[in-house]
N, C-alpha and C. Protein backbone atom coordinates (compact mmCIF):
# COMPACT_ATOMS: atom_id res chain seq x y z
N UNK A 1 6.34 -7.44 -21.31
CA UNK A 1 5.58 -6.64 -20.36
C UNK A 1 6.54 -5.87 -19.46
N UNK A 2 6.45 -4.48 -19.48
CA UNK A 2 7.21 -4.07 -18.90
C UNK A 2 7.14 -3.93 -17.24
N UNK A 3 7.64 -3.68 -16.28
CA UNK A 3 7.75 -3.59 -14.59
C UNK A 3 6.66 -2.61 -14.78
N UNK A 4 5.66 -2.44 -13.28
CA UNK A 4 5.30 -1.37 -12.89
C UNK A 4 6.19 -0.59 -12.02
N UNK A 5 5.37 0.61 -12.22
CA UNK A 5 6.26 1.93 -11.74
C UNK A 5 5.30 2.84 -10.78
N UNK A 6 5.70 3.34 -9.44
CA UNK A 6 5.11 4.04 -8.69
C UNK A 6 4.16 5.11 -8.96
N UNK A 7 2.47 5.08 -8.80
CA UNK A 7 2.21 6.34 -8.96
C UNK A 7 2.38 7.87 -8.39
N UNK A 8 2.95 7.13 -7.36
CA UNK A 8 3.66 8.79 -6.42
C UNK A 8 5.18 9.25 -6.79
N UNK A 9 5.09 8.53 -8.22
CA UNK A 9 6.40 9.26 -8.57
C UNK A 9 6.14 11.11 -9.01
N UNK A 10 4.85 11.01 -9.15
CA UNK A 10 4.30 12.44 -9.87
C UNK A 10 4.17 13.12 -8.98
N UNK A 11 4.46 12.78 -7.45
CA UNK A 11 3.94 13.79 -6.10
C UNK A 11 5.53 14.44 -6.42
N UNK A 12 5.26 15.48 -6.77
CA UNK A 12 6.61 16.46 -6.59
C UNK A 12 6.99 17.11 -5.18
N UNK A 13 5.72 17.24 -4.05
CA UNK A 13 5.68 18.08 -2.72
C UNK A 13 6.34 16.89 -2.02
N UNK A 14 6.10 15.92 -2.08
CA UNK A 14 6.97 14.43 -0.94
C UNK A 14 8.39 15.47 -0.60
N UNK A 15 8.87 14.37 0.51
CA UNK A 15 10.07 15.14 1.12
C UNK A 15 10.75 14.10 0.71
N UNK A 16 12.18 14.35 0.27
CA UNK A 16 12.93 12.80 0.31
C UNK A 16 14.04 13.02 0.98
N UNK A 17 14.30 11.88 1.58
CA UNK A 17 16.03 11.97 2.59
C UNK A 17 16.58 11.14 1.68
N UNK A 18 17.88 11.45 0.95
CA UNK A 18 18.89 10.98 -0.03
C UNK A 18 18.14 11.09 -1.28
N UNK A 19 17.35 10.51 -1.98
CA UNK A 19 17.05 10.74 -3.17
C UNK A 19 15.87 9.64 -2.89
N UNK A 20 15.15 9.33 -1.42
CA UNK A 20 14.04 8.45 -1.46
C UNK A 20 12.93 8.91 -0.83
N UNK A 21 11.78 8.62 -1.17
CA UNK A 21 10.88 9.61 -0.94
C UNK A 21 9.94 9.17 0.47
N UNK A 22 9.69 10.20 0.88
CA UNK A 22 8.79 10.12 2.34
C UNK A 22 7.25 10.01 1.77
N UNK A 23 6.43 9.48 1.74
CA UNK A 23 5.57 9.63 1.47
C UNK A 23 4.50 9.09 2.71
N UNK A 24 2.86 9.68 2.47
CA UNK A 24 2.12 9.98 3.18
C UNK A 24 1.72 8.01 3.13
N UNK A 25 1.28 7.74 4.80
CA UNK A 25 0.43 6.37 4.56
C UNK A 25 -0.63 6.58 5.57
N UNK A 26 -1.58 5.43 5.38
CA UNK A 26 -2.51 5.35 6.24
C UNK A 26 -2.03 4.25 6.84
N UNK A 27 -1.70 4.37 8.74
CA UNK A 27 -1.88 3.71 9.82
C UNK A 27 -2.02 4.15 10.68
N UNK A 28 -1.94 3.26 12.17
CA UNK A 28 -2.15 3.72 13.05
C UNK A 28 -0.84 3.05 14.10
N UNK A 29 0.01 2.86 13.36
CA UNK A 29 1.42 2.94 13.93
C UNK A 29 2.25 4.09 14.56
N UNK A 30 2.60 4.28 15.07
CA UNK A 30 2.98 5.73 15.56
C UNK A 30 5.02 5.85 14.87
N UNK A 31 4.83 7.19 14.10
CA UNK A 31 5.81 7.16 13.44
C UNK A 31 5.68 8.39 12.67
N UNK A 32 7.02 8.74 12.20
CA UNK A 32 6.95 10.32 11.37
C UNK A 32 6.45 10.81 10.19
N UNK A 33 5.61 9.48 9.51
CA UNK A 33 4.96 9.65 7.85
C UNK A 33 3.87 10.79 8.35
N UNK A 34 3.99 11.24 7.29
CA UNK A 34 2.74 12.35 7.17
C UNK A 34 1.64 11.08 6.59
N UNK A 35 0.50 11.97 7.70
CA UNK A 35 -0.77 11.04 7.41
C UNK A 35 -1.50 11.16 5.96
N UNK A 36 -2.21 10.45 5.40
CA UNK A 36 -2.66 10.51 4.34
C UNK A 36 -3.95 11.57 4.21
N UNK A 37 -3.83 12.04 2.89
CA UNK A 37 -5.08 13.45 3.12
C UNK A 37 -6.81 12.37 3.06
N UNK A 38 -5.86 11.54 2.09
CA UNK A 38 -7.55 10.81 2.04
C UNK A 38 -7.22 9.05 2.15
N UNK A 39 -7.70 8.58 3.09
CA UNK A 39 -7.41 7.33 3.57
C UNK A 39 -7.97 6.41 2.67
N UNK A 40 -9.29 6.77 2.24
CA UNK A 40 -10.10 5.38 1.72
C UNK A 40 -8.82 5.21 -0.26
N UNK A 41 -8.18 6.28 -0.04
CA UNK A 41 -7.37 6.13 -1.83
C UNK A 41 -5.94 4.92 -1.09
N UNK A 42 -5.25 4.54 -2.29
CA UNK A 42 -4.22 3.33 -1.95
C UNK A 42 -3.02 4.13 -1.47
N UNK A 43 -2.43 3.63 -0.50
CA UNK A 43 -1.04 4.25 -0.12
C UNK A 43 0.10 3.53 -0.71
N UNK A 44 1.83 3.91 -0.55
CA UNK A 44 2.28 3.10 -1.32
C UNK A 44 2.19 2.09 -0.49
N UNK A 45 2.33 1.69 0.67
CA UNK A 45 1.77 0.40 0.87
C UNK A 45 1.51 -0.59 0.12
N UNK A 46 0.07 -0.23 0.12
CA UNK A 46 -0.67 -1.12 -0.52
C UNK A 46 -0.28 -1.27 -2.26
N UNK A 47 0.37 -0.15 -2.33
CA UNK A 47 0.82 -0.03 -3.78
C UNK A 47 1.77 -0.95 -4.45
N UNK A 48 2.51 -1.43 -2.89
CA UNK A 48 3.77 -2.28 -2.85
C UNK A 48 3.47 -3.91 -3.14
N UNK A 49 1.99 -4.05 -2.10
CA UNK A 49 1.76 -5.19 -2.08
C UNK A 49 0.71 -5.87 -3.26
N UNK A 50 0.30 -4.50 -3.66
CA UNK A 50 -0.38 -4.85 -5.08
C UNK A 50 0.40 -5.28 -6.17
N UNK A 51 2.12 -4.86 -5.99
CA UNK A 51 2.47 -4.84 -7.70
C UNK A 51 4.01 -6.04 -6.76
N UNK A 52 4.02 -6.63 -5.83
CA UNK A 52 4.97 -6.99 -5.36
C UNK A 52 5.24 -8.22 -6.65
N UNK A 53 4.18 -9.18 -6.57
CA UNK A 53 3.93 -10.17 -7.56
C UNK A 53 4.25 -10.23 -8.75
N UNK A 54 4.00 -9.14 -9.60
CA UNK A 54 4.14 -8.74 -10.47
C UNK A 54 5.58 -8.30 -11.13
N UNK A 55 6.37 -7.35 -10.30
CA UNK A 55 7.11 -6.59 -10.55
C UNK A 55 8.32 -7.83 -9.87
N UNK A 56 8.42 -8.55 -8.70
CA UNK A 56 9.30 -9.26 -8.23
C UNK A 56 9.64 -9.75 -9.42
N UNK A 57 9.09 -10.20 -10.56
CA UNK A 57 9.80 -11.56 -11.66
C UNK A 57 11.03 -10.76 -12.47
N UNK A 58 10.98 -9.15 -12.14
CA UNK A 58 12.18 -8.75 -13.36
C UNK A 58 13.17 -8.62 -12.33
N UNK A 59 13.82 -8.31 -12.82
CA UNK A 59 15.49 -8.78 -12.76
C UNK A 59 16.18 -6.88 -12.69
N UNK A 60 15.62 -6.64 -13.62
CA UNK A 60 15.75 -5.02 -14.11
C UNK A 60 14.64 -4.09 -13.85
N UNK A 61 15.10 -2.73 -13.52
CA UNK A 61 13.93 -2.19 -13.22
C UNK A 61 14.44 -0.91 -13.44
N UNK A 62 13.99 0.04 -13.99
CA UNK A 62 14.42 1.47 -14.17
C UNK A 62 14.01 2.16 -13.16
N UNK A 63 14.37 3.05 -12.42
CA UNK A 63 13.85 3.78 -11.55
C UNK A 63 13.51 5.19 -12.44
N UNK A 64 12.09 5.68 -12.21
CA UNK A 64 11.83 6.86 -12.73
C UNK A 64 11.51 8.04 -11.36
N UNK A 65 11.92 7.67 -10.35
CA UNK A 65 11.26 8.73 -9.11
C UNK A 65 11.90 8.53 -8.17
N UNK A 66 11.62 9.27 -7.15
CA UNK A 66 11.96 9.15 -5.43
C UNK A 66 11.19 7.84 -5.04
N UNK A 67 9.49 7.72 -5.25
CA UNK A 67 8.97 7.22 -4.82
C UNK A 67 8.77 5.34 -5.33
N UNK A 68 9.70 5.81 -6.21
CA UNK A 68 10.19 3.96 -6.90
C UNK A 68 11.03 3.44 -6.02
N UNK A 69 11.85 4.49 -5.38
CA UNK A 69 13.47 3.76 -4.50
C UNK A 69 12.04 3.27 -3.81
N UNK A 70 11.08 3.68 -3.16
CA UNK A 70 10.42 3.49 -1.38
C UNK A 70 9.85 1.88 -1.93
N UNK A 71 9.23 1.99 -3.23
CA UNK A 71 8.26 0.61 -3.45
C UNK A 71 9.70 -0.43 -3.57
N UNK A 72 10.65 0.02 -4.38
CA UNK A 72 11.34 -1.00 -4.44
C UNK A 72 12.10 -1.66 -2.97
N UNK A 73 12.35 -0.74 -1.69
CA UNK A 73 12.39 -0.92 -0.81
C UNK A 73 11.52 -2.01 0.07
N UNK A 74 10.29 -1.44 -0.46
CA UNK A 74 8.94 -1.92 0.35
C UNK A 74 8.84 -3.36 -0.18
N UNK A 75 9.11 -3.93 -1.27
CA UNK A 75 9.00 -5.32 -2.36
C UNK A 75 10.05 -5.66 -1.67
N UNK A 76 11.19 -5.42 -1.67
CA UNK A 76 12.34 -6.55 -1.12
C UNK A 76 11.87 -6.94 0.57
N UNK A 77 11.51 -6.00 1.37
CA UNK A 77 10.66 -6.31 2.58
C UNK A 77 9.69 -7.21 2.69
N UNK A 78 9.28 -7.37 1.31
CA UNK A 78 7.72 -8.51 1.45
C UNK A 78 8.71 -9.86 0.98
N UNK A 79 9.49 -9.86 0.43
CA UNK A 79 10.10 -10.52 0.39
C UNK A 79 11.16 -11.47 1.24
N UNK A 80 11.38 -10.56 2.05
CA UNK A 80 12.20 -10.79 3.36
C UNK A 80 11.40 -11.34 4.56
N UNK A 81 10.06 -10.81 4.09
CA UNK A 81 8.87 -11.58 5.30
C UNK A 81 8.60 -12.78 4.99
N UNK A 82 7.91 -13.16 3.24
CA UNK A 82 8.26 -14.40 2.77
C UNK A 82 8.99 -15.54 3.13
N UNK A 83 10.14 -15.23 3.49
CA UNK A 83 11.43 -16.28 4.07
C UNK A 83 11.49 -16.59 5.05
N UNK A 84 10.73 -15.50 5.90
CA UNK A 84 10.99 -15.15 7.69
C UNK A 84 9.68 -16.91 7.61
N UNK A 85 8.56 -16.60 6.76
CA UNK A 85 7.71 -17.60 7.08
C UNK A 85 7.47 -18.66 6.13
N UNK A 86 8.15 -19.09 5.84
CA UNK A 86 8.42 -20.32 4.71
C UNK A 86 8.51 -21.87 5.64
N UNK A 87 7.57 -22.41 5.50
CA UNK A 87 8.40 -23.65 6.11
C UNK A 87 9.38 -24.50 6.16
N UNK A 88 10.24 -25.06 6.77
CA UNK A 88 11.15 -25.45 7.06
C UNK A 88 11.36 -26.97 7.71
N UNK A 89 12.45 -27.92 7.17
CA UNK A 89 11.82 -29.19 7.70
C UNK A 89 12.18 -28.67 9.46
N UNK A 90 11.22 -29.77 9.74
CA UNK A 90 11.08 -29.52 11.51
C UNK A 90 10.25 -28.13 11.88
N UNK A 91 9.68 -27.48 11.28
CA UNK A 91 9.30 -26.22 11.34
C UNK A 91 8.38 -26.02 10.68
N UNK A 92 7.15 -25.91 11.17
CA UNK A 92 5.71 -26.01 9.72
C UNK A 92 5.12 -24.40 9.41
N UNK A 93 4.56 -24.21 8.96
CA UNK A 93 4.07 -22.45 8.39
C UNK A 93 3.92 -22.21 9.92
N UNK A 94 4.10 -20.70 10.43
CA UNK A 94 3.55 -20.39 11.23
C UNK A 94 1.67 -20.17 11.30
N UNK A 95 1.08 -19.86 12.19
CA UNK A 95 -0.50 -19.60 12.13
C UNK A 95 -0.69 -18.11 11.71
N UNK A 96 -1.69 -17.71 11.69
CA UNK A 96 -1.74 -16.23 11.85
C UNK A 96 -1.41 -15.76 12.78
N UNK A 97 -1.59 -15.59 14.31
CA UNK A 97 -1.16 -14.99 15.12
C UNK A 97 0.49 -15.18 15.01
N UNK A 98 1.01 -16.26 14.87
CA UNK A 98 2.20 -16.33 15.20
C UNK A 98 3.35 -15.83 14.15
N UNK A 99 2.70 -15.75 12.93
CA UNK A 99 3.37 -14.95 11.73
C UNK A 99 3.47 -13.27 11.62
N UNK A 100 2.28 -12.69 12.60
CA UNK A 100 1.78 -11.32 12.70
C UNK A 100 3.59 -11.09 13.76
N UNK A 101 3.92 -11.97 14.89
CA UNK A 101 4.35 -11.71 15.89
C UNK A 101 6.01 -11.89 15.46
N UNK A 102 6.26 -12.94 14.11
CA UNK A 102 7.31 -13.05 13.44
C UNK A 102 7.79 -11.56 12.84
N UNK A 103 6.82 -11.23 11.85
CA UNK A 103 6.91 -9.98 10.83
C UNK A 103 6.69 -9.13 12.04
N UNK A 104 6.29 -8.79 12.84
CA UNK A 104 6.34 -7.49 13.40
C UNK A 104 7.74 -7.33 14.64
N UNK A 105 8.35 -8.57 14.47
CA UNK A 105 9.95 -8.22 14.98
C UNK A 105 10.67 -8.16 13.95
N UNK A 106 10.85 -8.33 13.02
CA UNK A 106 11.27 -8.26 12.12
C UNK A 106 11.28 -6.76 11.23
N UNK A 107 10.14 -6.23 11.33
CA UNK A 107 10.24 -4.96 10.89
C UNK A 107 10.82 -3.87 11.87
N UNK A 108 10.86 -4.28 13.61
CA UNK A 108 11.77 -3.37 14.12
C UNK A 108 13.40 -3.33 14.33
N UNK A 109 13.38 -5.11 14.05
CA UNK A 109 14.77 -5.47 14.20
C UNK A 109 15.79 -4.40 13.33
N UNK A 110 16.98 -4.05 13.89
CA UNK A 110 17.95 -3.73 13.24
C UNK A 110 17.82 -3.38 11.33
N UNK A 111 17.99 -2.86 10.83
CA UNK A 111 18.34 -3.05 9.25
C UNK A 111 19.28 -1.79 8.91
N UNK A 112 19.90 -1.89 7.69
CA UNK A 112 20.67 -1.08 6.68
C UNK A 112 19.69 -0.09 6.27
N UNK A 113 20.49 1.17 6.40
CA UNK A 113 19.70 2.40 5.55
C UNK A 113 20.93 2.68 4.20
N UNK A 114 20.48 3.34 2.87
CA UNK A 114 21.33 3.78 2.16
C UNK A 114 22.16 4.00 2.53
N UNK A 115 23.56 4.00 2.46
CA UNK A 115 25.16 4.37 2.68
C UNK A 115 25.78 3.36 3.68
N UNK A 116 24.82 2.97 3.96
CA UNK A 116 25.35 1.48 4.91
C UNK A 116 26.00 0.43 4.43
N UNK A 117 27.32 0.28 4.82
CA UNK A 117 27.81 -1.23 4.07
C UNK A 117 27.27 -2.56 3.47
N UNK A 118 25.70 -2.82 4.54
CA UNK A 118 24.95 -4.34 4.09
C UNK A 118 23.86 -3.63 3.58
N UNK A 119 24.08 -2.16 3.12
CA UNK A 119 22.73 -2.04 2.13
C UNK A 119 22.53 -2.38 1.15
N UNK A 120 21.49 -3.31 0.14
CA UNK A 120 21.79 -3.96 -1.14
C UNK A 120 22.19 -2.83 -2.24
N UNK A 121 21.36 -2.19 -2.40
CA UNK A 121 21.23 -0.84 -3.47
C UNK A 121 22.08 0.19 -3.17
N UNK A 122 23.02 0.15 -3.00
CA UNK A 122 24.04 1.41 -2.72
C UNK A 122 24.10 2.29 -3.87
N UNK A 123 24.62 1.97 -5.35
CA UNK A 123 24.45 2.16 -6.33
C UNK A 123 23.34 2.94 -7.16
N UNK A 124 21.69 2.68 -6.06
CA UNK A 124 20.70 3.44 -6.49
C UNK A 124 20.35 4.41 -5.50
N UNK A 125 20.87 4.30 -4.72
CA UNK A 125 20.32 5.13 -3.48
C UNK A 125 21.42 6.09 -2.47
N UNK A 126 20.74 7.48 -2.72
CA UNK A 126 21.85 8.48 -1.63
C UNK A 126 21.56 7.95 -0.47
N UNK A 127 22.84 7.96 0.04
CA UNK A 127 22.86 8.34 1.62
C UNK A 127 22.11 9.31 1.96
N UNK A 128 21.53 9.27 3.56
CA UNK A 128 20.68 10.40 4.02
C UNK A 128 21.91 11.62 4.52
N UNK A 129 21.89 12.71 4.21
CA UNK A 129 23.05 14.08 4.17
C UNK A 129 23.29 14.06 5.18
N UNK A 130 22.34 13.48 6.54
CA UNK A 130 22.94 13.94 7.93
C UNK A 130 22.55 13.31 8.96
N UNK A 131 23.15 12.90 10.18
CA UNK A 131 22.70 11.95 10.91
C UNK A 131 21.06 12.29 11.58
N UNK A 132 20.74 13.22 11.07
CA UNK A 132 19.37 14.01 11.89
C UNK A 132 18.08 13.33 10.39
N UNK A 133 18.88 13.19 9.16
CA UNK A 133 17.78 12.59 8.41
C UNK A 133 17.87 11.29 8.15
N UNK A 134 19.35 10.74 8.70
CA UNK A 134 19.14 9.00 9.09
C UNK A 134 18.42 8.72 10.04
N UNK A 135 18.64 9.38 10.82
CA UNK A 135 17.35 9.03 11.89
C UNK A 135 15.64 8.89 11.82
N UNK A 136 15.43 9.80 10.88
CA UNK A 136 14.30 10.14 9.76
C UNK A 136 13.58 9.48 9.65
N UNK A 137 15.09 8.85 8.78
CA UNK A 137 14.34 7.61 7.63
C UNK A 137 14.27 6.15 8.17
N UNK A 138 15.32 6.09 9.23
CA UNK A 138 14.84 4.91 9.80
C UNK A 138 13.67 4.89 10.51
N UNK A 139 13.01 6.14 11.20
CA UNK A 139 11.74 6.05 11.84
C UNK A 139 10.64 5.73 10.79
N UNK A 140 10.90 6.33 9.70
CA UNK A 140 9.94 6.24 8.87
C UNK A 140 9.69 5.08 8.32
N UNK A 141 10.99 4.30 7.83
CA UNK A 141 11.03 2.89 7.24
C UNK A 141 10.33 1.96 8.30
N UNK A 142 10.82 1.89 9.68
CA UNK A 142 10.45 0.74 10.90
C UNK A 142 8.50 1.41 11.01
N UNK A 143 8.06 2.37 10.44
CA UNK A 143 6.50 2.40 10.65
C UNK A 143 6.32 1.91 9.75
N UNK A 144 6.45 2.52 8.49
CA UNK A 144 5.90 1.87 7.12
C UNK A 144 6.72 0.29 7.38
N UNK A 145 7.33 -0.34 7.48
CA UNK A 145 7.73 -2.16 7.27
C UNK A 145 6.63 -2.23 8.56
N UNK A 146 6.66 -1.80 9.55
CA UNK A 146 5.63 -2.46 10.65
C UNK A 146 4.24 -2.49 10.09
N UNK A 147 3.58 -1.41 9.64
CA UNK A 147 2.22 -1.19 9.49
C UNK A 147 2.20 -2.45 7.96
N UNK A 148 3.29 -2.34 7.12
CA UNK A 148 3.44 -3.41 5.56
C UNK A 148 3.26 -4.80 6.63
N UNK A 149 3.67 -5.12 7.57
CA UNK A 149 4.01 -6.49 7.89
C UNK A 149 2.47 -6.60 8.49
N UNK A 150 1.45 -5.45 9.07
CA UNK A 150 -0.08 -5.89 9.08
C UNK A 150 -0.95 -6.24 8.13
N UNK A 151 -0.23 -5.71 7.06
CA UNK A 151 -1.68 -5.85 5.95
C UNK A 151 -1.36 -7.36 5.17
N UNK A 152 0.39 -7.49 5.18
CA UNK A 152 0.71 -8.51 4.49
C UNK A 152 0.22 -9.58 4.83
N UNK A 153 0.05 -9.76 6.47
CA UNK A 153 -0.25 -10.98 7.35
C UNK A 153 -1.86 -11.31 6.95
N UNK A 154 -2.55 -10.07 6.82
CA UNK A 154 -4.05 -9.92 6.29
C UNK A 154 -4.29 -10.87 4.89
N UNK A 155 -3.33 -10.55 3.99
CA UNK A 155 -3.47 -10.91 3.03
C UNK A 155 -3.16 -12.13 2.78
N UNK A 156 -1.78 -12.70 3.05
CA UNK A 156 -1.49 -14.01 3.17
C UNK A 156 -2.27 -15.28 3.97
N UNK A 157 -3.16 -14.68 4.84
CA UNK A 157 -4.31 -15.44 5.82
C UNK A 157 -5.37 -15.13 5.60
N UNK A 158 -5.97 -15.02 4.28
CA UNK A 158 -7.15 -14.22 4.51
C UNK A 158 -8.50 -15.23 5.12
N UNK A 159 -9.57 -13.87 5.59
CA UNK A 159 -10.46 -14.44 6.23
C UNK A 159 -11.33 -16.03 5.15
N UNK A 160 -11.53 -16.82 6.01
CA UNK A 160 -12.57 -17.86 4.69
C UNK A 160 -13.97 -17.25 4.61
N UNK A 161 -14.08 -17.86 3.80
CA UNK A 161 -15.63 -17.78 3.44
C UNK A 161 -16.67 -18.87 4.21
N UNK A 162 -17.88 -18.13 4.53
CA UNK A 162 -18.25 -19.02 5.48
C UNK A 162 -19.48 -19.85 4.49
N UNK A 163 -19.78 -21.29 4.46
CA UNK A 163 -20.25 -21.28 3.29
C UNK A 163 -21.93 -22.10 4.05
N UNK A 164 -23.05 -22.09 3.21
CA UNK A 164 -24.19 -22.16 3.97
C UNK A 164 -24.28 -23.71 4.08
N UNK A 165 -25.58 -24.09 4.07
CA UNK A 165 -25.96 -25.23 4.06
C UNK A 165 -26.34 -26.17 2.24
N UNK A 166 -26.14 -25.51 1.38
CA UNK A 166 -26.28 -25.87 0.60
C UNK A 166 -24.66 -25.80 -0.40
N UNK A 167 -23.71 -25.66 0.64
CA UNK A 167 -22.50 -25.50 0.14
C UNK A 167 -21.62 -24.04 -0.90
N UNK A 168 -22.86 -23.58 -0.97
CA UNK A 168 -21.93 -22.11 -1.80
C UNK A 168 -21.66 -21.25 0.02
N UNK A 169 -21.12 -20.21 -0.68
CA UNK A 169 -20.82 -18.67 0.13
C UNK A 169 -21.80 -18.27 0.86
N UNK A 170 -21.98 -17.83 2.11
CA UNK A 170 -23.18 -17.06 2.63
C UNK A 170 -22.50 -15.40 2.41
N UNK A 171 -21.31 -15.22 1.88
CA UNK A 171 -21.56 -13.25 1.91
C UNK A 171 -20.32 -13.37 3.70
N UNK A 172 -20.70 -14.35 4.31
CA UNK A 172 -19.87 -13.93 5.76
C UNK A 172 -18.59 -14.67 5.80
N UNK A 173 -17.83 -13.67 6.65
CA UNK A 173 -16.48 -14.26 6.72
C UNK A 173 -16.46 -15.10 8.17
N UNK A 174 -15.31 -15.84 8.10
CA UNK A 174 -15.33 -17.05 9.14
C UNK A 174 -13.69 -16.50 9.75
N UNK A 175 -13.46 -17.56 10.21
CA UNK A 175 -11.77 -17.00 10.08
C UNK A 175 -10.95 -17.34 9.67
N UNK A 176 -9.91 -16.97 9.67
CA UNK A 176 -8.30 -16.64 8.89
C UNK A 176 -8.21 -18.09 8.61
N UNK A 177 -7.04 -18.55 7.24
CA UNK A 177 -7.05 -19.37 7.08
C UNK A 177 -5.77 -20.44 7.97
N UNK A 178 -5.80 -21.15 7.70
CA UNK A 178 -4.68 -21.73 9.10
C UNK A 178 -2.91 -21.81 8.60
N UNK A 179 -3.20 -21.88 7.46
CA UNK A 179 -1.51 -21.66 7.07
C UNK A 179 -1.60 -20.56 5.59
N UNK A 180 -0.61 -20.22 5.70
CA UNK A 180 -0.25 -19.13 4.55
C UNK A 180 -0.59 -19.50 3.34
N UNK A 181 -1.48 -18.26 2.42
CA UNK A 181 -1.59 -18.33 1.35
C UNK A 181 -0.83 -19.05 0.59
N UNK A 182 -0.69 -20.09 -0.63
CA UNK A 182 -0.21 -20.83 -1.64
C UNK A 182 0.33 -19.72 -2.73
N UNK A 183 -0.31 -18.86 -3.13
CA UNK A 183 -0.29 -17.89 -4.13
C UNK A 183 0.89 -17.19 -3.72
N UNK A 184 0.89 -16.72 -2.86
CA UNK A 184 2.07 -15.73 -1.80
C UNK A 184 3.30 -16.48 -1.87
N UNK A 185 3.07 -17.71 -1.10
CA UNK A 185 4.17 -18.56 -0.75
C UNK A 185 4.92 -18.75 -1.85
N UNK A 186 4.24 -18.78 -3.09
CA UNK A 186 5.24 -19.36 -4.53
C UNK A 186 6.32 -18.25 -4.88
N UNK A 187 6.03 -16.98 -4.23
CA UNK A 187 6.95 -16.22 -4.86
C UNK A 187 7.89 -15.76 -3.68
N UNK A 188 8.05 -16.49 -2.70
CA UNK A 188 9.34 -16.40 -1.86
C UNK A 188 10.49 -16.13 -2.00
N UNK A 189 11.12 -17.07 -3.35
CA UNK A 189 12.27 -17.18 -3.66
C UNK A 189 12.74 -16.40 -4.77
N UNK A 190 11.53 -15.87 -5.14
CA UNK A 190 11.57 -14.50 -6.32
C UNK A 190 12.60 -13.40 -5.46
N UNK A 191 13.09 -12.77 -6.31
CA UNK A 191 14.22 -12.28 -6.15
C UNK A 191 13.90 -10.48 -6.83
N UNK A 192 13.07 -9.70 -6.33
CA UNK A 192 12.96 -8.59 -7.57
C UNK A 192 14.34 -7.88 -7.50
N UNK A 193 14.72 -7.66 -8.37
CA UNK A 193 15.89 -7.07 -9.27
C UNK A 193 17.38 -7.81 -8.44
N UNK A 194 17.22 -9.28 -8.47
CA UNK A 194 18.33 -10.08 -8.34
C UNK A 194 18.81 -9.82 -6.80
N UNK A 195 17.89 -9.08 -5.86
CA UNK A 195 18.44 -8.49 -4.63
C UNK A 195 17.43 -8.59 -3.47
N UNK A 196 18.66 -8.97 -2.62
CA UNK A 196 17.26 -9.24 -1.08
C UNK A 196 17.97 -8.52 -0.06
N UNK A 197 17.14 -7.88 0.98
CA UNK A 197 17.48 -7.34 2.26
C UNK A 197 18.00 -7.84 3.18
N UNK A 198 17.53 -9.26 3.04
CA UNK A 198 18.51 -10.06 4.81
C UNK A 198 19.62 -10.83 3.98
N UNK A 199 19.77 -11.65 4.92
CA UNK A 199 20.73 -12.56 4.21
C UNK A 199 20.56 -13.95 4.05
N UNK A 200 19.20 -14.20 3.73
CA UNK A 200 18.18 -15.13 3.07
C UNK A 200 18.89 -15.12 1.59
């Protein structure tokens, strides 16, 4: 089975700084992405966190686009959140609130852009040409990882099901679950393409 591959590799209009692509998302983070023309369609975002699972198990991955560097970017990030909330002896899962408050320092904290010495992918990725589009791309990366570290927290906690008196589903949600998804958690230590962002 081969890796998936970005569908915004076919957006030819994207802007890219070094050879990675800017592309449009839906949030409400404040930051330099161009907004999405139509919100209710998937952004890469969500594109990231749909195929993170999937695509984390290879090792190899061809890049066919601008917009492959961003997902493959965006996957080692979910990955890097993974670790941030893994339990630890003396240290149990964080809750939801307190995992939202983990990942969202974490996506402003400090990081490597292409041409940077602790950047993993040097090899796949230009440097940005000028300090006016490093600046860019780090604005752009710290919205998109901030707004990725909301939906992820969504997903890894999702709401329960509230269930009736006769024990099935009533249709209503209850709330978040109290420790992190099982499904999520297993692929922590997954490694997509042998490479991680921190130093986890």
């Amino acid at each position: 089975m081969p890796a998936y591959h970005s569908v915004f590799n076919d957006d030819t209009s994207a802007r890219q700084v070094g050879n990675t692509a800017i592309l449009p998302i839906s949030t409400k983070i404040r930051g330099p992405a161009p907004i999405a023309a139509d919100p209710s369609q998937p952004d890469i975002i969500e594109e990231s966190l749909d195929l993170f699972r999937a695509n984390c198990l290879f090792r190899n991955f061809e890049i066919k686009g601008p917009a492959d560097r961003l997902m493959i970017y965006l996957i080692l990030f979910i990955s890097e959140c993974l670790t941030k909330l893994a339990p630890t002896p003396g240290k149990p899962s964080p809750s939801y609130q307190e995992a939202t408050k983990v990942l969202q320092t974490l996506a402003v904290d400090h990081f490597a852009l292409p041409g940077d010495a602790g950047f993993p992918l040097n090899s796949l990725y230009h440097a940005p040409a000028s300090r006016v589009d490093a600046d860019h791309l780090r604005s752009y990366l710290t919205q998109t990882r901030t707004e990725l570290a909301l939906r992820l927290c969504d997903r890894i906690y999702p709401q329960e099901q509230v269930l009736g008196t006769d024990g099935q589903p009533t249709g209503q949600l209850g709330p978040r679950a109290s420790k992190p998804s099982k499904w999520w958690m297993s692929f922590q230590k997954r490694r997509f393409m042998g490479r991680s962002l921190g130093s986890a």
